[in-house]
N, C-alpha and C. Protein backbone atom coordinates (compact mmCIF):
# COMPACT_ATOMS: atom_id res chain seq x y z
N UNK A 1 -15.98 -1.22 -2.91
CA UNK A 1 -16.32 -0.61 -1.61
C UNK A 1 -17.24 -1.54 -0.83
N UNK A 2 -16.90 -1.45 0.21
CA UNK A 2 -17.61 -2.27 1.04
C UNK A 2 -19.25 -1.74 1.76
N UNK A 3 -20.07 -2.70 1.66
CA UNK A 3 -21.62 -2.07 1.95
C UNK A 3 -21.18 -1.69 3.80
N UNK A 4 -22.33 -0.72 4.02
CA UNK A 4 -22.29 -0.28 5.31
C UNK A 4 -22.72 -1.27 6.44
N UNK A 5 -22.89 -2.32 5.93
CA UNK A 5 -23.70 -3.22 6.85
C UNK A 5 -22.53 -3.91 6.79
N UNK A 6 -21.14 -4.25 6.12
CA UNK A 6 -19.99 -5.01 6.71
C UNK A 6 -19.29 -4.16 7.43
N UNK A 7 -18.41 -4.77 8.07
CA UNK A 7 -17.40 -4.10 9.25
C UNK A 7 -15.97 -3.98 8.14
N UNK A 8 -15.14 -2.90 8.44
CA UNK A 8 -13.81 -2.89 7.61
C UNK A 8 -12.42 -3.52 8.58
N UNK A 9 -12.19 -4.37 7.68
CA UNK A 9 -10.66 -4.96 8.69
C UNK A 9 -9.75 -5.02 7.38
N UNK A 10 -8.46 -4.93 7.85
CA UNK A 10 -7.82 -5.08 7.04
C UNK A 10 -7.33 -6.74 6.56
N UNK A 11 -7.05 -6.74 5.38
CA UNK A 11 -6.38 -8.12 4.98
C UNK A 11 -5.49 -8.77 5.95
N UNK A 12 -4.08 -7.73 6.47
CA UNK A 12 -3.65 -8.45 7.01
C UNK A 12 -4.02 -8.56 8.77
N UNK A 13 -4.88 -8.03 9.06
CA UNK A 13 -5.91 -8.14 9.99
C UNK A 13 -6.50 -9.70 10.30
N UNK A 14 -7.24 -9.67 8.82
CA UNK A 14 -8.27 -11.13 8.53
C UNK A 14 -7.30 -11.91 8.57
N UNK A 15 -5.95 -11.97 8.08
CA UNK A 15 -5.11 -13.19 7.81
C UNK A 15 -4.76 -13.68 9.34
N UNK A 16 -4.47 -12.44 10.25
CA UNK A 16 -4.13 -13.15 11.12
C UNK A 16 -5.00 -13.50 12.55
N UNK A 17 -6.39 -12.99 11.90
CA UNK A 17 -7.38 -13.85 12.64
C UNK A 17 -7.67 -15.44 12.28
N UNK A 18 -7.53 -15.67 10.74
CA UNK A 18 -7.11 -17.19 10.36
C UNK A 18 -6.14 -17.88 11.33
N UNK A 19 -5.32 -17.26 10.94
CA UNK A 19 -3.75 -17.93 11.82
C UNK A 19 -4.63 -18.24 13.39
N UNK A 20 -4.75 -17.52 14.02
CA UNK A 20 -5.43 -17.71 15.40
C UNK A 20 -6.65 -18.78 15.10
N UNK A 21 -7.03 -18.82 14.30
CA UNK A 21 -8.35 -19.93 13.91
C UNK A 21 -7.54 -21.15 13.86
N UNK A 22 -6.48 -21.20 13.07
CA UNK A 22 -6.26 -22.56 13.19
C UNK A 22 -5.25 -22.97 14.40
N UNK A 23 -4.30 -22.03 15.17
CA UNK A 23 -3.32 -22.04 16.18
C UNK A 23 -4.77 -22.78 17.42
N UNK A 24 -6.09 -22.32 16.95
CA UNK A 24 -7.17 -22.93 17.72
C UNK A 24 -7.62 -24.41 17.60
N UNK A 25 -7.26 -24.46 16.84
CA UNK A 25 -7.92 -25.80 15.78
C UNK A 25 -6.26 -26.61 15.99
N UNK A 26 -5.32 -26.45 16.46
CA UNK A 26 -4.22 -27.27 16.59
C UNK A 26 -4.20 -27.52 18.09
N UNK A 27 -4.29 -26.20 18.88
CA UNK A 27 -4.56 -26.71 20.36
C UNK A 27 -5.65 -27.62 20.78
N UNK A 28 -6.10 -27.29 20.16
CA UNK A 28 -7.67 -28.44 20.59
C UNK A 28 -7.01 -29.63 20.12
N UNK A 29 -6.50 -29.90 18.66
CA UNK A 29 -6.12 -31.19 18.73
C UNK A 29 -5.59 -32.26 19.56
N UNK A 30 -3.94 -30.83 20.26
CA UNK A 30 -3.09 -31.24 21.45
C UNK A 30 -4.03 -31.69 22.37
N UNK A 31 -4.87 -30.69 22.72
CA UNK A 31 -5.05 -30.43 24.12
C UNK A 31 -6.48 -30.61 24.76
N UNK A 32 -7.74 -31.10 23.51
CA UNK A 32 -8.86 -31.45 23.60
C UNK A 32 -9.80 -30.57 24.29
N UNK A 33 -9.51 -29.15 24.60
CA UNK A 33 -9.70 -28.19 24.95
C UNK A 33 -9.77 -27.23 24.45
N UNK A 34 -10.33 -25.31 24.39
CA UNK A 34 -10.42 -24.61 23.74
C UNK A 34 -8.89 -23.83 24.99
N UNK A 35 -8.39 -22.59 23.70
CA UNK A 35 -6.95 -22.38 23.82
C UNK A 35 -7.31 -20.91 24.54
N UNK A 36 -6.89 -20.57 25.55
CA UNK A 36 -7.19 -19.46 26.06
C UNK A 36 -5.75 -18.46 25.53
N UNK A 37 -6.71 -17.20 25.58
CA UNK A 37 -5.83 -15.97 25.10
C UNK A 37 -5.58 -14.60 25.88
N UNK A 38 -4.79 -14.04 25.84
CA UNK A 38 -4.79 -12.69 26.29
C UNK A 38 -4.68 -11.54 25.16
N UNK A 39 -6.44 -11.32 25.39
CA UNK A 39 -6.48 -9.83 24.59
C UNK A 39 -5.68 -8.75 24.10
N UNK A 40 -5.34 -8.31 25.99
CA UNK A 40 -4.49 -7.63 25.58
C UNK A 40 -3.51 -7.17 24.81
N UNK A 41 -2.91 -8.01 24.30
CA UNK A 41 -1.49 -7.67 23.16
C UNK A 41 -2.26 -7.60 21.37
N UNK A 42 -3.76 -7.62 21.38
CA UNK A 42 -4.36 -7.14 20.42
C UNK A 42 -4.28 -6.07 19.86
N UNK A 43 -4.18 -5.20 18.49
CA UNK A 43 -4.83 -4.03 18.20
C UNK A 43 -6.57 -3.96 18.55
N UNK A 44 -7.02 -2.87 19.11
CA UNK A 44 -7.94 -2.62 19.39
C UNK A 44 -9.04 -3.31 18.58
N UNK A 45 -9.14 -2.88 17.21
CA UNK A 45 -10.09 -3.56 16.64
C UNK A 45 -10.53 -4.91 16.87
N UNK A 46 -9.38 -5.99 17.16
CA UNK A 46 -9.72 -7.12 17.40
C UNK A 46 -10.06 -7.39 18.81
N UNK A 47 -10.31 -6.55 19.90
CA UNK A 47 -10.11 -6.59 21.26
C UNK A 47 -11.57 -6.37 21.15
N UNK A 48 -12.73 -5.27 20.20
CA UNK A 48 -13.55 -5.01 20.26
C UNK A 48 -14.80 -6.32 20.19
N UNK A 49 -15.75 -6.32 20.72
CA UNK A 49 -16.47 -6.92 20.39
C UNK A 49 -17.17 -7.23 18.95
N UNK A 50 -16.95 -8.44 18.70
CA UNK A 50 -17.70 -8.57 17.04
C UNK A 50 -18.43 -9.70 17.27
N UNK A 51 -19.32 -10.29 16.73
CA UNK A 51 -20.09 -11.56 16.32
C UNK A 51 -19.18 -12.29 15.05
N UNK A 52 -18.74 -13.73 14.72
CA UNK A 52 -18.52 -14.37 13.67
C UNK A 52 -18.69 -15.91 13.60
N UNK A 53 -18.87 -16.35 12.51
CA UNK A 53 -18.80 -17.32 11.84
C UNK A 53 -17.16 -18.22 11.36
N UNK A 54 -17.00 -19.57 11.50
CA UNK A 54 -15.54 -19.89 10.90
C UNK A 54 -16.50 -21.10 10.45
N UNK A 55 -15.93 -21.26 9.40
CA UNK A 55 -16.49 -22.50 8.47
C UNK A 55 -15.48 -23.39 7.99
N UNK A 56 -15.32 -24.39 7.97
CA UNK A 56 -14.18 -25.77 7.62
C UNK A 56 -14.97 -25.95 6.14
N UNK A 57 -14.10 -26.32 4.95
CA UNK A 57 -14.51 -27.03 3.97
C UNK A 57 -13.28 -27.76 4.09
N UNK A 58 -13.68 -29.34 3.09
CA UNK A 58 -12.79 -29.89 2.26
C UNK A 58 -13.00 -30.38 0.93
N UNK A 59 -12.21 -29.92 0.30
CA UNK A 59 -12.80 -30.25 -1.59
C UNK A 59 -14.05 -29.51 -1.78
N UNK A 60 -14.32 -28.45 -1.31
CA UNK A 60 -15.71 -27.47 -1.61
C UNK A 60 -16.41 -28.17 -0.74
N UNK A 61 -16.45 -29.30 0.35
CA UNK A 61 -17.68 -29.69 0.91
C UNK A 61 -16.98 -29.42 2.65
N UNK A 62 -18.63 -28.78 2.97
CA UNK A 62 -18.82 -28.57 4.52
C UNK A 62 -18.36 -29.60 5.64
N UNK A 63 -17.23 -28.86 6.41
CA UNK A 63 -16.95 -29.58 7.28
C UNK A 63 -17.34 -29.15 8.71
N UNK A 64 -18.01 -28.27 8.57
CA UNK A 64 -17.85 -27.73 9.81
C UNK A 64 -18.37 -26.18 9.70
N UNK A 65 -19.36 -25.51 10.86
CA UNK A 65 -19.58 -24.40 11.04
C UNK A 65 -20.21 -23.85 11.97
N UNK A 66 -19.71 -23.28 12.73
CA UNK A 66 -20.52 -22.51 14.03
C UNK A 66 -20.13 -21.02 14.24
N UNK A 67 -20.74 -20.92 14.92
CA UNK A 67 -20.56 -18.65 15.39
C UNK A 67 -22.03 -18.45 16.10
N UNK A 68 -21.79 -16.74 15.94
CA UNK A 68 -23.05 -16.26 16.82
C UNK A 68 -23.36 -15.15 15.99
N UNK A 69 -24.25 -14.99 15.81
CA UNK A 69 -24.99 -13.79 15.34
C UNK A 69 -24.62 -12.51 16.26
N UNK A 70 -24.57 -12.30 17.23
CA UNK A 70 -24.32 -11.24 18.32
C UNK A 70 -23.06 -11.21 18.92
N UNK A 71 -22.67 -10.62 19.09
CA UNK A 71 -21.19 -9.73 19.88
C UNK A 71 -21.06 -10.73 21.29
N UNK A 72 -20.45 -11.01 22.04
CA UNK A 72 -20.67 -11.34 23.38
C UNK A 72 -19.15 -11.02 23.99
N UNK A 73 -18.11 -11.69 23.10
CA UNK A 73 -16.59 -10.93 23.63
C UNK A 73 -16.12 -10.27 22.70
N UNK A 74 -14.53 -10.07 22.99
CA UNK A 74 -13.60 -9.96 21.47
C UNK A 74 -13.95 -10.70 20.99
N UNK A 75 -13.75 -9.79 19.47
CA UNK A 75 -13.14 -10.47 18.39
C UNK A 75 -12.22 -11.40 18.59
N UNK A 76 -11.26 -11.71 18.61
CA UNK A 76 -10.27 -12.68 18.88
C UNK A 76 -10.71 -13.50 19.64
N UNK A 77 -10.85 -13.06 20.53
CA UNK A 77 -11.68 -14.55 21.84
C UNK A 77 -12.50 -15.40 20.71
N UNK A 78 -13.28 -14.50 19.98
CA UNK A 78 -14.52 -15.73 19.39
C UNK A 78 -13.93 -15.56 18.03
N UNK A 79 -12.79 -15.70 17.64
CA UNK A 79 -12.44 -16.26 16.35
C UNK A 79 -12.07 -17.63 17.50
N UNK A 80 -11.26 -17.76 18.37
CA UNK A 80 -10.74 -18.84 19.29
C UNK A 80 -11.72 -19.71 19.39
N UNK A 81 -12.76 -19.06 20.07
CA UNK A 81 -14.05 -20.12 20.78
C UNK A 81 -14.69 -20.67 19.13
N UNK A 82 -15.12 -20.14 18.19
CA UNK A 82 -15.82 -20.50 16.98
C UNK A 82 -15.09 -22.04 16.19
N UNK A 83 -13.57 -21.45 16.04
CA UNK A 83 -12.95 -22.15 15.45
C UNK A 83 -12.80 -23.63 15.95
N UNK A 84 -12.33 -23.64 17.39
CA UNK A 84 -12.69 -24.72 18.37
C UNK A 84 -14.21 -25.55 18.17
N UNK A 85 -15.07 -24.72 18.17
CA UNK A 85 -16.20 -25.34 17.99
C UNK A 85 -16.73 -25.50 16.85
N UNK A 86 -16.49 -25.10 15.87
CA UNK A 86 -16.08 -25.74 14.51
C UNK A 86 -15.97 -27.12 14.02
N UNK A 87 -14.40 -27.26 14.87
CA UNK A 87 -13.72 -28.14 14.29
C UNK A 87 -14.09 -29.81 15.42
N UNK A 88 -14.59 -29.48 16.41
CA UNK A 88 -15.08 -30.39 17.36
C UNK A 88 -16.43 -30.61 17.88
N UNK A 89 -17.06 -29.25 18.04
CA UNK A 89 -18.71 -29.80 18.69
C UNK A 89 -19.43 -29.49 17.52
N UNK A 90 -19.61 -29.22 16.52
CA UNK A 90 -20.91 -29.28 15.49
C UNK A 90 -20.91 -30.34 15.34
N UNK A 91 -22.32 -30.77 16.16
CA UNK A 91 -23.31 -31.93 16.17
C UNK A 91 -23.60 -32.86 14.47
N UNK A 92 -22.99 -32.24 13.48
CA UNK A 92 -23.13 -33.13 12.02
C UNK A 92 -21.85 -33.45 11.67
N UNK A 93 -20.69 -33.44 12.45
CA UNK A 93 -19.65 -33.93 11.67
C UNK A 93 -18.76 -34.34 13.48
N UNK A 94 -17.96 -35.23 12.65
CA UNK A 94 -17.56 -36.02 14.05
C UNK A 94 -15.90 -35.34 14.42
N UNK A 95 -15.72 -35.24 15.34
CA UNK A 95 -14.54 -34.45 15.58
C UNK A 95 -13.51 -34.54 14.66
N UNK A 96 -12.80 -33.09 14.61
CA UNK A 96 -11.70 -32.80 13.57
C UNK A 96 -10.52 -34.02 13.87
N UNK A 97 -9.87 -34.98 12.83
CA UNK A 97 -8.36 -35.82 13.34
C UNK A 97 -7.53 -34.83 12.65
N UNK A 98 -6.59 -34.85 12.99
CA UNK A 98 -5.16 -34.53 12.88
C UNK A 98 -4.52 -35.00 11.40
N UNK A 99 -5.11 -35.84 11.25
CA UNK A 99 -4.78 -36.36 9.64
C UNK A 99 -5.53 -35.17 8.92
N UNK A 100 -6.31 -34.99 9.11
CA UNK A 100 -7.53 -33.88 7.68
C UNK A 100 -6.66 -32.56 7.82
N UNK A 101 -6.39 -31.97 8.36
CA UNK A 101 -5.76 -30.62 8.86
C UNK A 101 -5.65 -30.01 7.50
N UNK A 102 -4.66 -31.02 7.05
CA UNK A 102 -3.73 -29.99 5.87
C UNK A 102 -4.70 -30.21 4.89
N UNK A 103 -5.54 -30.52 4.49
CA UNK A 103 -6.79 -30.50 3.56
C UNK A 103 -7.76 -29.64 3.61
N UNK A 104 -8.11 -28.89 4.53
CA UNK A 104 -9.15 -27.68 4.64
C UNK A 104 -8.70 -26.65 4.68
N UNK A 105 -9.66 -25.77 3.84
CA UNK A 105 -9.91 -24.47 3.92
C UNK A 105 -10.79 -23.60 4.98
N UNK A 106 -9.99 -22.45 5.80
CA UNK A 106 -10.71 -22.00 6.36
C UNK A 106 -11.62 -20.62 5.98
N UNK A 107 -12.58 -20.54 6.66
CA UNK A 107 -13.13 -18.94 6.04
C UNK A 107 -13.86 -18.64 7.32
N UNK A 108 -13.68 -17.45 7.34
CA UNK A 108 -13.51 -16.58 8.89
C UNK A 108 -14.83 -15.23 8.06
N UNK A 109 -15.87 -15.18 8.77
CA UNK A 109 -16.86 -14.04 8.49
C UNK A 109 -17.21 -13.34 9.47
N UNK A 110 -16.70 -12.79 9.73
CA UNK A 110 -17.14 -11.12 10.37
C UNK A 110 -18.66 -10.55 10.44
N UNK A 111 -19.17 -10.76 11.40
CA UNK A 111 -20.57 -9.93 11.36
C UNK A 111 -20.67 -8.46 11.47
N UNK A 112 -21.56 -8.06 10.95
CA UNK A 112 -21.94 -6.72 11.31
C UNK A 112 -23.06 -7.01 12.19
N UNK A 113 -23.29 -5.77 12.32
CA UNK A 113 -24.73 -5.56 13.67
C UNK A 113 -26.53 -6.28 12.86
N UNK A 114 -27.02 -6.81 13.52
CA UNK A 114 -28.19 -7.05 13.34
C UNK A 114 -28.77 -5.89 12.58
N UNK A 115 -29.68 -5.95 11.72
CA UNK A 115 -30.78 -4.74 11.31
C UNK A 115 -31.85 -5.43 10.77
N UNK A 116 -32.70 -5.29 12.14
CA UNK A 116 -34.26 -5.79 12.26
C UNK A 116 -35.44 -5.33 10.69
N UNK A 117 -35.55 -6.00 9.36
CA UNK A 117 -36.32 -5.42 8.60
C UNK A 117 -37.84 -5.31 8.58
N UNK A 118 -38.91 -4.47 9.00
CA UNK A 118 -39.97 -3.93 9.05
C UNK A 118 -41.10 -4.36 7.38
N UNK A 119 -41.22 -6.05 7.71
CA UNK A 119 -41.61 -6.73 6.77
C UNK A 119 -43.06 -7.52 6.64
N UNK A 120 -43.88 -7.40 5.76
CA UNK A 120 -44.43 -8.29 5.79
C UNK A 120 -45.31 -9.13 5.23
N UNK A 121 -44.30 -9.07 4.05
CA UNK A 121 -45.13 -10.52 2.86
C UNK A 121 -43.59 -10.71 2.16
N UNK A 122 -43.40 -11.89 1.72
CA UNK A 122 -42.05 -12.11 1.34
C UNK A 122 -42.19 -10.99 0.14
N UNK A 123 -42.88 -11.01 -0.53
CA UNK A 123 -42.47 -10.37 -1.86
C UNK A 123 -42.24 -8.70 -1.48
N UNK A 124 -42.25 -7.99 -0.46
CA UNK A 124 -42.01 -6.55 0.54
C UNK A 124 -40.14 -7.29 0.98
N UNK A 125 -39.80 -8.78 1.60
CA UNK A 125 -38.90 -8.41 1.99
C UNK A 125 -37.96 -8.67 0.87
N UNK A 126 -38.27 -9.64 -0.75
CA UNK A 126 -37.21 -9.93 -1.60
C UNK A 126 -36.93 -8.08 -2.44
N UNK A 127 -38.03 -7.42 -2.42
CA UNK A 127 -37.54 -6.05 -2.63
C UNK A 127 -36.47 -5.74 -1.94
N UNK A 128 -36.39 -5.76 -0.77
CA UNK A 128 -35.46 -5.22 0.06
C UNK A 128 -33.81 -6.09 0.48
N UNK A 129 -34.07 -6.94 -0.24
CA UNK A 129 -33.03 -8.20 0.12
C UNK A 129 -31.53 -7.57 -1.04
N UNK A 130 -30.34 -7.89 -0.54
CA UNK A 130 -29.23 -7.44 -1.57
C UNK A 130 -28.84 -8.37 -1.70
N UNK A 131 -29.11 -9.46 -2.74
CA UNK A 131 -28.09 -10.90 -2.97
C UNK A 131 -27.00 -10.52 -2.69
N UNK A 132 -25.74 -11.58 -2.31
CA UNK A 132 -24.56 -11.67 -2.62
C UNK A 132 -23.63 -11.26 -1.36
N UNK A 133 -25.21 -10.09 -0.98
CA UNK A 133 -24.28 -9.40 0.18
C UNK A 133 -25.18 -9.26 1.50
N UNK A 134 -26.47 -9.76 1.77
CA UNK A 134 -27.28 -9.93 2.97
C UNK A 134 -26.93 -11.12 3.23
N UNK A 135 -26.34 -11.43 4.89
CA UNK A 135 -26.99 -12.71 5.28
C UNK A 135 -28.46 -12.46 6.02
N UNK A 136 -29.21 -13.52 6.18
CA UNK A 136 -30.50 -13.12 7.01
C UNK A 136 -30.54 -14.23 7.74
N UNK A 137 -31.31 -13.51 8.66
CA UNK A 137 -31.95 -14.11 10.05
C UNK A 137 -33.21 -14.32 10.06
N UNK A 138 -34.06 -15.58 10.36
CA UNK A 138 -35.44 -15.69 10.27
C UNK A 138 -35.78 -16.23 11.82
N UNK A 139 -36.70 -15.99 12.49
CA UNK A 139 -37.11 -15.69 13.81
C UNK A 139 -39.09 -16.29 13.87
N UNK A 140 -39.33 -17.48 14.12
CA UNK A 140 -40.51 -17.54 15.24
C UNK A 140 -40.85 -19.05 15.60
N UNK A 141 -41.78 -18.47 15.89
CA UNK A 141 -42.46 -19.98 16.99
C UNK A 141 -41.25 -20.24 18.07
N UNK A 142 -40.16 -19.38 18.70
CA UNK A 142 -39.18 -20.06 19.13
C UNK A 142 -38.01 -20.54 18.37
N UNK A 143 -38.11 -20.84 16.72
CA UNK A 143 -36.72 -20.92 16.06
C UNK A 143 -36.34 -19.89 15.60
N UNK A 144 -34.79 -20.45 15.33
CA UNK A 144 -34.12 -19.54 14.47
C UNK A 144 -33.22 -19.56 13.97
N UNK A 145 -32.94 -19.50 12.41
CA UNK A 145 -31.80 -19.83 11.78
C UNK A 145 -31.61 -18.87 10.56
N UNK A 146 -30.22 -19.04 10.42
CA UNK A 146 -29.40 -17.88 9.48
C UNK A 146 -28.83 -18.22 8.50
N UNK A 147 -28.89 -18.03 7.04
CA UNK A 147 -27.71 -17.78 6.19
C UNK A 147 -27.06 -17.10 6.28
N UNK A 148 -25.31 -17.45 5.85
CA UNK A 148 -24.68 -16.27 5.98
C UNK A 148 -24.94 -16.07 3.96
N UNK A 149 -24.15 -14.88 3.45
CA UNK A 149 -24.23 -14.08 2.97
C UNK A 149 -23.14 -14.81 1.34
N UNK A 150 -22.38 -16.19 2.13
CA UNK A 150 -21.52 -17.18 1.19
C UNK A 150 -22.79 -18.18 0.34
N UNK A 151 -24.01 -18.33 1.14
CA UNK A 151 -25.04 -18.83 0.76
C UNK A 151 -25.51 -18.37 -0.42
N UNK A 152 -25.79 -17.29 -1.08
CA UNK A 152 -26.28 -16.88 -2.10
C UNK A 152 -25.22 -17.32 -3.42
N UNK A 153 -23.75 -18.03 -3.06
CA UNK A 153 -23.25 -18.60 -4.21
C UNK A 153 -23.48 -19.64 -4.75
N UNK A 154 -24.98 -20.45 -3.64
CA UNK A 154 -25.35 -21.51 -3.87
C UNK A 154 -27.20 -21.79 -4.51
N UNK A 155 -27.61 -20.44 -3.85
CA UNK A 155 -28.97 -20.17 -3.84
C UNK A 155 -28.76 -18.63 -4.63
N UNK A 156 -28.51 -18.54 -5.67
CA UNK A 156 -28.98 -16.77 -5.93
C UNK A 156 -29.87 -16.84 -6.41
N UNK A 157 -30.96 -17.29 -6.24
CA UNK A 157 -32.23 -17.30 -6.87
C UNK A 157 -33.30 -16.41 -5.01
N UNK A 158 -33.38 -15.07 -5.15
CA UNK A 158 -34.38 -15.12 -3.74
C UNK A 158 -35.03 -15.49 -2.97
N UNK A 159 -35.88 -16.50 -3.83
CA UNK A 159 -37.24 -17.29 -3.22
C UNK A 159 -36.63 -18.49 -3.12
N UNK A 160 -35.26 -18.55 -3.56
CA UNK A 160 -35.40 -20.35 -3.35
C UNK A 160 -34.46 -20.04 -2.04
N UNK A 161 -33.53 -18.87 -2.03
CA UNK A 161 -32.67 -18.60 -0.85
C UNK A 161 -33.45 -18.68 0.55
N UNK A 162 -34.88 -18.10 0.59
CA UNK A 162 -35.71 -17.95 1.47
C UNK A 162 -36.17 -19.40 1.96
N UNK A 163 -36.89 -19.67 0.62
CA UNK A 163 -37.70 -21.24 0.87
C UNK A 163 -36.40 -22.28 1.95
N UNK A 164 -35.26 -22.02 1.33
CA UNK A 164 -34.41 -23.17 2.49
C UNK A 164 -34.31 -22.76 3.10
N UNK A 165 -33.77 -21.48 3.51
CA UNK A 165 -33.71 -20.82 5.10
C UNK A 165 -35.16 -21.09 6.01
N UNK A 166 -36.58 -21.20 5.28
CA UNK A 166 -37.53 -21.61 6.22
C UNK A 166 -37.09 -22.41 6.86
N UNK A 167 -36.86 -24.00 5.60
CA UNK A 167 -36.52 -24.95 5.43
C UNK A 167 -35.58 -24.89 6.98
N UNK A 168 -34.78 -24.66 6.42
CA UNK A 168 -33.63 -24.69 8.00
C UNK A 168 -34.31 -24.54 9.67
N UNK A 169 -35.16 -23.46 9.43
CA UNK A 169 -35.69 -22.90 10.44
C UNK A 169 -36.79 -23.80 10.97
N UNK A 170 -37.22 -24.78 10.23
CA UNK A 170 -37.70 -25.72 10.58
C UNK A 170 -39.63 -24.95 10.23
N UNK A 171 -39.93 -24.21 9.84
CA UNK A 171 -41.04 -23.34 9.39
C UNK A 171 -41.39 -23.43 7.99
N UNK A 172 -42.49 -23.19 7.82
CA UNK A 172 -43.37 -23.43 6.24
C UNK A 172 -43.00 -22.54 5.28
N UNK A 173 -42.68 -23.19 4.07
CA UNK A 173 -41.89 -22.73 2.88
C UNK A 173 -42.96 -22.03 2.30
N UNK A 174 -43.90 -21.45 2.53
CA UNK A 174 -44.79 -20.56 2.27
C UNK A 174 -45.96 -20.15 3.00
N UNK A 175 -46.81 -18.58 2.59
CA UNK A 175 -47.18 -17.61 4.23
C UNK A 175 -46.49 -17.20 4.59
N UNK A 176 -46.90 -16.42 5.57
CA UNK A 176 -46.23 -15.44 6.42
C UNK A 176 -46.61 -15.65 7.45
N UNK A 177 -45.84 -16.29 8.61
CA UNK A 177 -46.67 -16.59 10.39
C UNK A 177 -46.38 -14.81 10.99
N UNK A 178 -47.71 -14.88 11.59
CA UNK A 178 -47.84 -13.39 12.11
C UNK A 178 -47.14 -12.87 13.22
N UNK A 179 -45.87 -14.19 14.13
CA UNK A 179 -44.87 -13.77 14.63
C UNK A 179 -43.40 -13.68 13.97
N UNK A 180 -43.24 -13.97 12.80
CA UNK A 180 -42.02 -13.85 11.61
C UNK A 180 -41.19 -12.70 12.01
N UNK A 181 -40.47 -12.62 12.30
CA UNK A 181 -38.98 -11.16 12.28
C UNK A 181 -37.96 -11.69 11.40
N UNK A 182 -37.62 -10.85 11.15
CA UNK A 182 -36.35 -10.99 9.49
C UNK A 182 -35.38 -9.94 10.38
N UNK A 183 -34.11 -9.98 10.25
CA UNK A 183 -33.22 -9.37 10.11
C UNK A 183 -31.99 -9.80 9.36
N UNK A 184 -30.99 -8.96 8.78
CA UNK A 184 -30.11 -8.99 7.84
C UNK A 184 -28.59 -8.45 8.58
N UNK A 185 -27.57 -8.58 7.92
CA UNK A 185 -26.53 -8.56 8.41
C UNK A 185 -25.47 -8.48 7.47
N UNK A 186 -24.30 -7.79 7.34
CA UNK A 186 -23.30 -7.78 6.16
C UNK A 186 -21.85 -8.64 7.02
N UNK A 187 -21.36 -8.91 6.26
CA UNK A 187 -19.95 -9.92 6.46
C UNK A 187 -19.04 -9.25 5.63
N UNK A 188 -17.98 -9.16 6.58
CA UNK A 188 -16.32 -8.70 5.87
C UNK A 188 -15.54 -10.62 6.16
N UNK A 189 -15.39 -11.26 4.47
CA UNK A 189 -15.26 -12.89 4.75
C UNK A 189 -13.95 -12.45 4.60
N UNK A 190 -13.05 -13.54 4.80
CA UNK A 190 -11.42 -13.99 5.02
C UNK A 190 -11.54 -15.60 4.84
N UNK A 191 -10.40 -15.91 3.76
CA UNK A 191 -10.50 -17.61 3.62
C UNK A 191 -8.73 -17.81 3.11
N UNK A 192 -8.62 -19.18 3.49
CA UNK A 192 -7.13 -19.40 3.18
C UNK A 192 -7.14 -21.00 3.60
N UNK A 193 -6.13 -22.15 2.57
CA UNK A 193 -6.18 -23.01 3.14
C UNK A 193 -5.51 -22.98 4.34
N UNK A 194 -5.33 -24.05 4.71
CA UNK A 194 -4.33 -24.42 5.95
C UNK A 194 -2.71 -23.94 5.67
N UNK A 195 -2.56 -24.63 4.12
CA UNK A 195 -1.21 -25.18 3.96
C UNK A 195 -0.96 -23.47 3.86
N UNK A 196 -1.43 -22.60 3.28
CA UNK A 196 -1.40 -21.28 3.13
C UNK A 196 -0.94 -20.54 4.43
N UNK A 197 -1.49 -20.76 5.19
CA UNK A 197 -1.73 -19.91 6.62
C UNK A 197 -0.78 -20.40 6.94
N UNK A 198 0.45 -21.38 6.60
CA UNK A 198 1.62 -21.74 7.50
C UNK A 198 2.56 -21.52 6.96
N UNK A 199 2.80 -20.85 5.59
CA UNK A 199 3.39 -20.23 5.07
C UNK A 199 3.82 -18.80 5.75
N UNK A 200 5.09 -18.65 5.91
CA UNK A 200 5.32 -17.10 6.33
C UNK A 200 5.41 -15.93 5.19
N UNK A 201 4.76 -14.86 5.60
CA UNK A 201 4.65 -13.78 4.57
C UNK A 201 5.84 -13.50 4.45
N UNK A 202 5.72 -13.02 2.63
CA UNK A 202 7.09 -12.70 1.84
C UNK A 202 7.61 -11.34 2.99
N UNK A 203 9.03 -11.49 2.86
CA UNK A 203 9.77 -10.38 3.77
C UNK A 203 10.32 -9.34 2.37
N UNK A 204 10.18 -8.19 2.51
CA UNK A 204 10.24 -6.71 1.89
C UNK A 204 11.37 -5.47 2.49
């Protein structure tokens, strides 16, 4: 069962928000541009506003990752816009070629809604933390940066999950600054290679 803090989509839902992730990630190739869509011919769910994440690996290593923490269009629109920016403007990896394609795996994460936690000494928020299945948000001086919730397959240790997320945030791996906000977030993930996603589903 899925925690209340992820959103429910169906499989073949997620699959074919992939498909649109990479139908994104091929136009941009063509067309060096992000691929515009019409909502409309969506099921609702995907028409709705969601926040997500699309992440590129190859051979288990990071190729790529951008999203938004917050809602701003469809779903679909920003599986489009993410994936695009993915695979071309994240500032640590140099634009996607056309040769790598069939070598990556994509994974598509679904946000749920922000939930601001009422914290304040780490050892108050690792009580409250659910490995495996919180991503978090860390907030001050002006930064701010997030794990998602795939992170804890790398960090399941709490304090060390935290200490890099400071780390990230560019803030001190220990204390508590007296403008600090934490919030948490659940993910419904979807992943498939390439060569997968171009495969047509078995007919029944």
């Amino acid at each position: 069962m899925l925690p209340m803090r992820c959103m429910k989509i169906d499989p073949d839902k997620g699959r074919l928000l992939l498909q649109l992730a990479l139908q994104s990630i091929e136009y941009g190739i063509a067309h060096g541009r992000v691929m515009e869509i019409d909502t409309a011919g969506f099921v609702p769910q995907l028409r709705q506003p969601l926040a997500c994440f699309l992440t590129l690996t190859e051979g288990g290593n990071l190729r790529g990752c951008t999203g938004a923490l917050e809602p701003t269009m469809a779903l679909a629109e920003h599986v489009v816009e993410a994936a695009y920016a993915t695979a071309f403007r994240d500032p640590r990896f140099a634009a996607l070629r056309e040769a790598e394609l069939d070598r990556l795996e994509l994974e598509l994460a679904v946000l749920g809604p922000l939930q601001r936690l009422g914290v304040a000494t780490e050892d108050q928020l690792i009580a409250m933390l659910e490995p495996q299945v919180d991503g978090l948000v860390l907030e001050a001086d002006g930064r701010r940066a997030t794990f998602l919730p795939k992170v804890w397959e790398q960090l399941p240790d709490p304090r060390e999950f935290l200490r890099h997320l400071r780390r990230k945030a560019g803030l001190p791996e220990t204390g508590w600054p007296a403008d600090l906000r934490v919030s948490r977030y659940g993910a419904t993930t979807f992943s498939s290679s390439v060569r997968e996603l171009r495969v047509p589903p078995a007919q029944f």
